[in-house]
PDB file of N, CA and C in Angstrom:
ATOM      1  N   UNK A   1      -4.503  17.617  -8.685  1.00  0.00           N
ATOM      2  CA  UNK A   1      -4.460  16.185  -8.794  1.00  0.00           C
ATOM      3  C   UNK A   1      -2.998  15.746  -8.824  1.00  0.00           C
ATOM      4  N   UNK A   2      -2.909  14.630  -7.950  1.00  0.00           N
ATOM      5  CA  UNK A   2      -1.538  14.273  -8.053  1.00  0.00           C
ATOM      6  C   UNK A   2      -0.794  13.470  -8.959  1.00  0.00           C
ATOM      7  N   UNK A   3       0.327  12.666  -8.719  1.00  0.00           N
ATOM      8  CA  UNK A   3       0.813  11.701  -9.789  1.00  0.00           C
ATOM      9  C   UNK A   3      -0.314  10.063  -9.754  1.00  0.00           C
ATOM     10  N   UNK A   4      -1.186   9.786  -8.565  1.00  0.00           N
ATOM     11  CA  UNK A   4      -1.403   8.649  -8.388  1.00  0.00           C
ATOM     12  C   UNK A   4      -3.087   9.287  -8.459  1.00  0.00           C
ATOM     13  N   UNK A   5      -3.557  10.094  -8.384  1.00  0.00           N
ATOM     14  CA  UNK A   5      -4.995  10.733  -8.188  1.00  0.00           C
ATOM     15  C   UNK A   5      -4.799  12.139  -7.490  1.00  0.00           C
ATOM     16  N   UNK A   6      -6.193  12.159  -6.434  1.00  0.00           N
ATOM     17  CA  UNK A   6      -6.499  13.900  -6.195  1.00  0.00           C
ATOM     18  C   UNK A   6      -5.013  13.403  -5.075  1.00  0.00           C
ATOM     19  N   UNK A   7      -4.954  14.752  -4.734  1.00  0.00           N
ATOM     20  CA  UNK A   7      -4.293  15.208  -3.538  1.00  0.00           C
ATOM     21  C   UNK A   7      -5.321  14.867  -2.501  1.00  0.00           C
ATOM     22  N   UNK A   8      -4.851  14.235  -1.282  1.00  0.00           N
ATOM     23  CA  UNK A   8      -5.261  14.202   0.392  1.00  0.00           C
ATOM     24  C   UNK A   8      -4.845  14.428   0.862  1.00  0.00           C
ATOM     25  N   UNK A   9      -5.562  15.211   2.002  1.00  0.00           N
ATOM     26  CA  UNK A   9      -4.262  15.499   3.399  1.00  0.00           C
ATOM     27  C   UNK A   9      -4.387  14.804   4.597  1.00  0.00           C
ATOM     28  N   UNK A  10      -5.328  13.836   4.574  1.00  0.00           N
ATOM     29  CA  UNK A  10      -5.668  12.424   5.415  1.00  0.00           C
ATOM     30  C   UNK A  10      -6.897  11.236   4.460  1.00  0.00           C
ATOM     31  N   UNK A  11      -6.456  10.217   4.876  1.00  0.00           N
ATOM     32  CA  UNK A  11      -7.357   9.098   4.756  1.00  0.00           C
ATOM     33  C   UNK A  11      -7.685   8.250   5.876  1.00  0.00           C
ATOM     34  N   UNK A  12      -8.590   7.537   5.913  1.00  0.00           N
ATOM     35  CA  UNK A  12      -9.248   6.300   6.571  1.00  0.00           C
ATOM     36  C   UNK A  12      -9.007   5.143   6.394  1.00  0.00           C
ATOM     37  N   UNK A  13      -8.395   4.403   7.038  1.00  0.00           N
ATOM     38  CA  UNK A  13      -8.401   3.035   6.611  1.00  0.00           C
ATOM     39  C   UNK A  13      -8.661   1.974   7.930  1.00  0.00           C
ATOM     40  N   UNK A  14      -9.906   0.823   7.860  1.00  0.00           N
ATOM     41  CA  UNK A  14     -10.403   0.154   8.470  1.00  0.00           C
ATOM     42  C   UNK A  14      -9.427  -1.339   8.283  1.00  0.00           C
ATOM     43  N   UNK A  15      -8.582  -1.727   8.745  1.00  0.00           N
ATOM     44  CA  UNK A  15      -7.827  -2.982   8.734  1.00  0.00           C
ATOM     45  C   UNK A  15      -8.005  -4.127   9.385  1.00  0.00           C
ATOM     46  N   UNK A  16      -8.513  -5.444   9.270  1.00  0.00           N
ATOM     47  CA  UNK A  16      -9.112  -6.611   9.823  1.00  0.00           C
ATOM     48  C   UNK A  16      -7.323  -6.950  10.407  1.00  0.00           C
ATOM     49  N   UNK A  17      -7.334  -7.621  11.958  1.00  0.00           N
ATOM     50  CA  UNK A  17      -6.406  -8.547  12.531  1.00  0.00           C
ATOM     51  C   UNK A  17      -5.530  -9.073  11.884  1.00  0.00           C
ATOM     52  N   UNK A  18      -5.645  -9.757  10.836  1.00  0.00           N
ATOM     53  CA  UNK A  18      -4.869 -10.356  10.112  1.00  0.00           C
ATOM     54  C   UNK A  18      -3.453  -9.410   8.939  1.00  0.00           C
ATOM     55  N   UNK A  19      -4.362  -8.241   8.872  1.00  0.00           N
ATOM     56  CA  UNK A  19      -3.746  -7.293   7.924  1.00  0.00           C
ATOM     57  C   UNK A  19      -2.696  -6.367   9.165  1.00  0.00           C
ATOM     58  N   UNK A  20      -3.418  -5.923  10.269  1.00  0.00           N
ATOM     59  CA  UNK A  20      -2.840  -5.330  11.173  1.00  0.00           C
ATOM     60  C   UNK A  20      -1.307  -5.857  11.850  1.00  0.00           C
ATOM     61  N   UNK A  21      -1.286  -7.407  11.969  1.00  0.00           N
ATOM     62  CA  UNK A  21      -0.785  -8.544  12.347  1.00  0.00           C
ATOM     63  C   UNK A  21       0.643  -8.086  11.188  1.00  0.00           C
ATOM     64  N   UNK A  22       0.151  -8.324  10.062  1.00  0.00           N
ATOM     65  CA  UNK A  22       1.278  -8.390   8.719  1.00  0.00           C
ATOM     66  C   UNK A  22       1.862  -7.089   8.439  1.00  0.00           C
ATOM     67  N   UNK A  23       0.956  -5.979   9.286  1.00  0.00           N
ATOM     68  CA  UNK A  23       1.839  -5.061   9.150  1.00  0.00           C
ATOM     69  C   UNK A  23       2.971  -4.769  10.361  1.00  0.00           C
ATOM     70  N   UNK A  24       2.053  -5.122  11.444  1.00  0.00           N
ATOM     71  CA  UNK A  24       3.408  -5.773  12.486  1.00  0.00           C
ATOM     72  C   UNK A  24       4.717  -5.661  12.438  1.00  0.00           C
ATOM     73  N   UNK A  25       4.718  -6.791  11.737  1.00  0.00           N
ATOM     74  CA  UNK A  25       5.546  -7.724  11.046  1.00  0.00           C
ATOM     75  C   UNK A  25       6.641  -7.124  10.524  1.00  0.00           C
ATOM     76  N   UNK A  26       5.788  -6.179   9.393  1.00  0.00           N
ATOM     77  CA  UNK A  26       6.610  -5.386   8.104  1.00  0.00           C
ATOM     78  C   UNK A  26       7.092  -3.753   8.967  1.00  0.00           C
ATOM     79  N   UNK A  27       6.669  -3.907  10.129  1.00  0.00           N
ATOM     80  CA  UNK A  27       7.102  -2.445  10.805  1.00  0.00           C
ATOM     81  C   UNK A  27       7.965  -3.049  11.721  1.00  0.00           C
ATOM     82  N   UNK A  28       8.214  -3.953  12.285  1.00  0.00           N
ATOM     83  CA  UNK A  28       9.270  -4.673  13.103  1.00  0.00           C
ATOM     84  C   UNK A  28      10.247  -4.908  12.334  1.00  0.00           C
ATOM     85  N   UNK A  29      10.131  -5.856  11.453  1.00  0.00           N
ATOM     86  CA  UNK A  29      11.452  -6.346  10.226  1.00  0.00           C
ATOM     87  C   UNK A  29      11.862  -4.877   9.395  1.00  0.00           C
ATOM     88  N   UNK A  30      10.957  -3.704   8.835  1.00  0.00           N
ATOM     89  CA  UNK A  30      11.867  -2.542   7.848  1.00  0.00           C
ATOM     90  C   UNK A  30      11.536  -1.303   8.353  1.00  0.00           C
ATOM     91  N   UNK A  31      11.145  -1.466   9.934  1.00  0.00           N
ATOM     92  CA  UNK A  31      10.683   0.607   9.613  1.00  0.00           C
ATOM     93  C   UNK A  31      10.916   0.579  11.964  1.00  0.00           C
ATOM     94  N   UNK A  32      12.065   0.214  11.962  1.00  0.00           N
ATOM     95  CA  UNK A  32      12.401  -0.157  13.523  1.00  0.00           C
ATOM     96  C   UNK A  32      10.753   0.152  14.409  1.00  0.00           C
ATOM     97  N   UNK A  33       9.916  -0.755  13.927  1.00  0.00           N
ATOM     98  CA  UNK A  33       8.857  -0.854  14.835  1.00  0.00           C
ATOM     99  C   UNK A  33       7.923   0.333  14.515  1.00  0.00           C
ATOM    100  N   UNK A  34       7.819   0.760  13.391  1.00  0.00           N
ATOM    101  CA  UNK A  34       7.019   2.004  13.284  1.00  0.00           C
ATOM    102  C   UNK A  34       5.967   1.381  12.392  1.00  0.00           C
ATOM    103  N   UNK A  35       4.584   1.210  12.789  1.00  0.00           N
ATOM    104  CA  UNK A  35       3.315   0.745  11.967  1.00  0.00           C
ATOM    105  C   UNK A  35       3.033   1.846  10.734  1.00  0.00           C
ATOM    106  N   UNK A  36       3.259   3.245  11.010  1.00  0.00           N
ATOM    107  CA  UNK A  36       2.524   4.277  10.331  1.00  0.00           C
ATOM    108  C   UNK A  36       3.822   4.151   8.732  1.00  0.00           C
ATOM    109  N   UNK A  37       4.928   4.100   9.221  1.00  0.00           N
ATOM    110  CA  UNK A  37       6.087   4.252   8.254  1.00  0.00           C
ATOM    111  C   UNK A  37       5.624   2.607   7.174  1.00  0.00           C
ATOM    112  N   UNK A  38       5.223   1.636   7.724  1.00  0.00           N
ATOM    113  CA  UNK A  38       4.877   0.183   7.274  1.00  0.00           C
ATOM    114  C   UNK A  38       3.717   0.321   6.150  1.00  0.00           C
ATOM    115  N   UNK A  39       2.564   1.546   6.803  1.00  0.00           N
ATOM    116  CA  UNK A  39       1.638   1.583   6.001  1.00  0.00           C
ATOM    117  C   UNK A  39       1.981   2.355   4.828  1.00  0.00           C
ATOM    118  N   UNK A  40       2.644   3.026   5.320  1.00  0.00           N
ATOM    119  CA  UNK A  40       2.871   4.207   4.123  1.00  0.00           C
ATOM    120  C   UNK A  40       3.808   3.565   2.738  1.00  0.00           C
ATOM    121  N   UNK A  41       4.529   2.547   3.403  1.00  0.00           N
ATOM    122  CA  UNK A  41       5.287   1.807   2.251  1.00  0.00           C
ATOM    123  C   UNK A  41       4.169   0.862   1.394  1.00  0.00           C
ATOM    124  N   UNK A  42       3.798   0.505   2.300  1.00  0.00           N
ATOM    125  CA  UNK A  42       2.674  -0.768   1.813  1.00  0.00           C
ATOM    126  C   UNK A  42       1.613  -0.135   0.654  1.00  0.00           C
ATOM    127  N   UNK A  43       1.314   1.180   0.633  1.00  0.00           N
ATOM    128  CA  UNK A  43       0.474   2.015   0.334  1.00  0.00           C
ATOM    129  C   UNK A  43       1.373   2.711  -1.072  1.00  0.00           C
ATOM    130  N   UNK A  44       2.432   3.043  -1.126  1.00  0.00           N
ATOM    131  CA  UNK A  44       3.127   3.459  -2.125  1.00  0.00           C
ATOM    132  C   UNK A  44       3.336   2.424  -2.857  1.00  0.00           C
ATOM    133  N   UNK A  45       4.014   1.021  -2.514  1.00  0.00           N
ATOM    134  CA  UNK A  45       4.593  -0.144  -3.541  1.00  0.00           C
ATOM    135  C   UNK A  45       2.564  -0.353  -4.490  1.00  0.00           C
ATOM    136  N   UNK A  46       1.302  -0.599  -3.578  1.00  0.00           N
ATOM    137  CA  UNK A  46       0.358  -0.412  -4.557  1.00  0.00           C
ATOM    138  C   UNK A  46      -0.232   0.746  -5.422  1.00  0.00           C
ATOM    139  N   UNK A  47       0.131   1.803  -4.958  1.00  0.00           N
ATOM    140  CA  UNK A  47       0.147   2.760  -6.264  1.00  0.00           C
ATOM    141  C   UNK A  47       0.919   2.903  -7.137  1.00  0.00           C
ATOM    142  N   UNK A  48       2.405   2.223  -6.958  1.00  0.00           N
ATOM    143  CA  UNK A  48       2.992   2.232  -7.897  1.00  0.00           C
ATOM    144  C   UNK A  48       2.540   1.065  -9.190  1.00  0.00           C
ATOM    145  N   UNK A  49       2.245   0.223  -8.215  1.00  0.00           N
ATOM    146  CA  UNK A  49       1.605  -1.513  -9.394  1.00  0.00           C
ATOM    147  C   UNK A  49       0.386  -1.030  -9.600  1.00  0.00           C
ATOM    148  N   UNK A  50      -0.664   0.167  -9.316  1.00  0.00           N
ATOM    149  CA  UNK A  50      -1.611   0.047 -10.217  1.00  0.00           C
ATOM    150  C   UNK A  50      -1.108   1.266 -10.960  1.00  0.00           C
ATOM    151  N   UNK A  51      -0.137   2.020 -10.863  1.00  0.00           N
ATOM    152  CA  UNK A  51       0.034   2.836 -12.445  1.00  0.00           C
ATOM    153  C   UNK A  51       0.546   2.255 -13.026  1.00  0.00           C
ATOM    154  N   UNK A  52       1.453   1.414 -12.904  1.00  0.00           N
ATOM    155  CA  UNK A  52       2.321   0.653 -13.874  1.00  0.00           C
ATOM    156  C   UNK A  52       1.081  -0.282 -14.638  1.00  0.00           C
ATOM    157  N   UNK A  53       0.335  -0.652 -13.491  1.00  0.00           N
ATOM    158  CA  UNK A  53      -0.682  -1.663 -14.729  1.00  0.00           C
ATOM    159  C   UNK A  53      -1.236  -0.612 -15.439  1.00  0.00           C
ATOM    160  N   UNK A  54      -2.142   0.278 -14.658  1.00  0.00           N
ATOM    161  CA  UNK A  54      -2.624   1.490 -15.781  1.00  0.00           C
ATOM    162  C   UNK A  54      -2.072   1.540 -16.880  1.00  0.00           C
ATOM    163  N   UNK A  55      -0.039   2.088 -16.855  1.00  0.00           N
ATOM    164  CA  UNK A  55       0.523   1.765 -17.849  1.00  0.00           C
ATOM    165  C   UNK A  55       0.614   0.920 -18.721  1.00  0.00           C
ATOM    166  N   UNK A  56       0.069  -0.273 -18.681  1.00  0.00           N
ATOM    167  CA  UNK A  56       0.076  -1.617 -19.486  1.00  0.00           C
ATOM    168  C   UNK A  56       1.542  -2.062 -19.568  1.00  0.00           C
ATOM    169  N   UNK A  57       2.240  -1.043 -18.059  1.00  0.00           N
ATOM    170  CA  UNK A  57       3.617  -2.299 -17.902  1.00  0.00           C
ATOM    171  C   UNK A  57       3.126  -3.477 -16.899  1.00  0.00           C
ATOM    172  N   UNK A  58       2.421  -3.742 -16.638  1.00  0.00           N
ATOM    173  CA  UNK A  58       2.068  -4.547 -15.553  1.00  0.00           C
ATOM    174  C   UNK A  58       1.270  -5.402 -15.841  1.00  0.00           C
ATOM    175  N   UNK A  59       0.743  -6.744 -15.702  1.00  0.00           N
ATOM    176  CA  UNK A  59      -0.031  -7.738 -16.314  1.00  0.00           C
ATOM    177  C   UNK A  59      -1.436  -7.450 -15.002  1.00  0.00           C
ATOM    178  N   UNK A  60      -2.967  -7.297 -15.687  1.00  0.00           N
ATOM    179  CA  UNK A  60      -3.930  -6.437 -15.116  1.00  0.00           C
ATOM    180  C   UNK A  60      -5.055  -7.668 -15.370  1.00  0.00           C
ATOM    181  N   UNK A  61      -4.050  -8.531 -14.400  1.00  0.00           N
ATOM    182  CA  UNK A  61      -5.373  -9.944 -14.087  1.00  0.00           C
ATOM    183  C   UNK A  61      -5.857  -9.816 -12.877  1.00  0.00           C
ATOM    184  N   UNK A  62      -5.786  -8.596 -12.075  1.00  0.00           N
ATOM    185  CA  UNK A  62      -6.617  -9.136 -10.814  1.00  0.00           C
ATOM    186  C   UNK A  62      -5.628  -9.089  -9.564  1.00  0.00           C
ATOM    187  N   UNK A  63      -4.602  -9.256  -9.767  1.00  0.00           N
ATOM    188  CA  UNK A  63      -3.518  -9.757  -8.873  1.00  0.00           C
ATOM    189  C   UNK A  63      -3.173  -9.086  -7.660  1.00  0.00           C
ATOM    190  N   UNK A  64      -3.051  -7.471  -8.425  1.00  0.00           N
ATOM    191  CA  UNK A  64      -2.637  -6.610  -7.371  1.00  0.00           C
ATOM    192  C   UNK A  64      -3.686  -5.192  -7.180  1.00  0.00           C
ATOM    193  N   UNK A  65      -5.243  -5.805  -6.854  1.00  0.00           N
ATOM    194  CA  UNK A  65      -6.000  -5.543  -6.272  1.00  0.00           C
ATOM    195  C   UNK A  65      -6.306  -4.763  -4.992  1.00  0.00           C
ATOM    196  N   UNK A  66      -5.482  -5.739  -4.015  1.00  0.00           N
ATOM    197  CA  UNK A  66      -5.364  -5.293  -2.641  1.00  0.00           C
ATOM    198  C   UNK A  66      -4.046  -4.854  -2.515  1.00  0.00           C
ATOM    199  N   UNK A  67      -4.140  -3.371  -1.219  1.00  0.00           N
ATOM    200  CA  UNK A  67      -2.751  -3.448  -0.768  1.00  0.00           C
ATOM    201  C   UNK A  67      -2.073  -4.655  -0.334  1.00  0.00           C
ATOM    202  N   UNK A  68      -0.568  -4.562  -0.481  1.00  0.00           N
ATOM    203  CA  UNK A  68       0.398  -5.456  -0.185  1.00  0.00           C
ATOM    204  C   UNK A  68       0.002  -5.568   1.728  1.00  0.00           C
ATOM    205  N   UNK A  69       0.688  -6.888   2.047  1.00  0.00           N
ATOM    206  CA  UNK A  69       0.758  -6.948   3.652  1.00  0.00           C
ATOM    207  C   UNK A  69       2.261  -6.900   4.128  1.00  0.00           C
TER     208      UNK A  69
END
């Protein structure tokens, strides 16, 4: 088990237009056009905000639910 849960050595993820769109975005503007490098950030900044809420450093209203876009 890792620092955030089990260990994977792949996942699945189904992304609606709008999410795909924003990652775009976030792979054009910080990762020179790379979608996979976009997700992988997008995917770390929310495991970090749900351990920190885990931790009860983080305020655990709901907020940061979904990955970031």
């Amino acid at each position: 088990m890792g620092e955030y849960g089990p260990d994977l050595e792949s996942v699945t993820v189904a992304f609606d237009e709008e999410t795909i769109e924003a990652l775009d975005e976030k792979a054009f503007a910080d990762h020179r056009d790379n979608r996979e490098a976009a997700i992988r950030d997008c995917l770390d900044e929310w495991l970090k905000r749900r351990a920190d809420r885990a931790d009860g450093t983080e305020s655990a209203d709901g907020a940061d639910t979904e990955p970031p876009e």
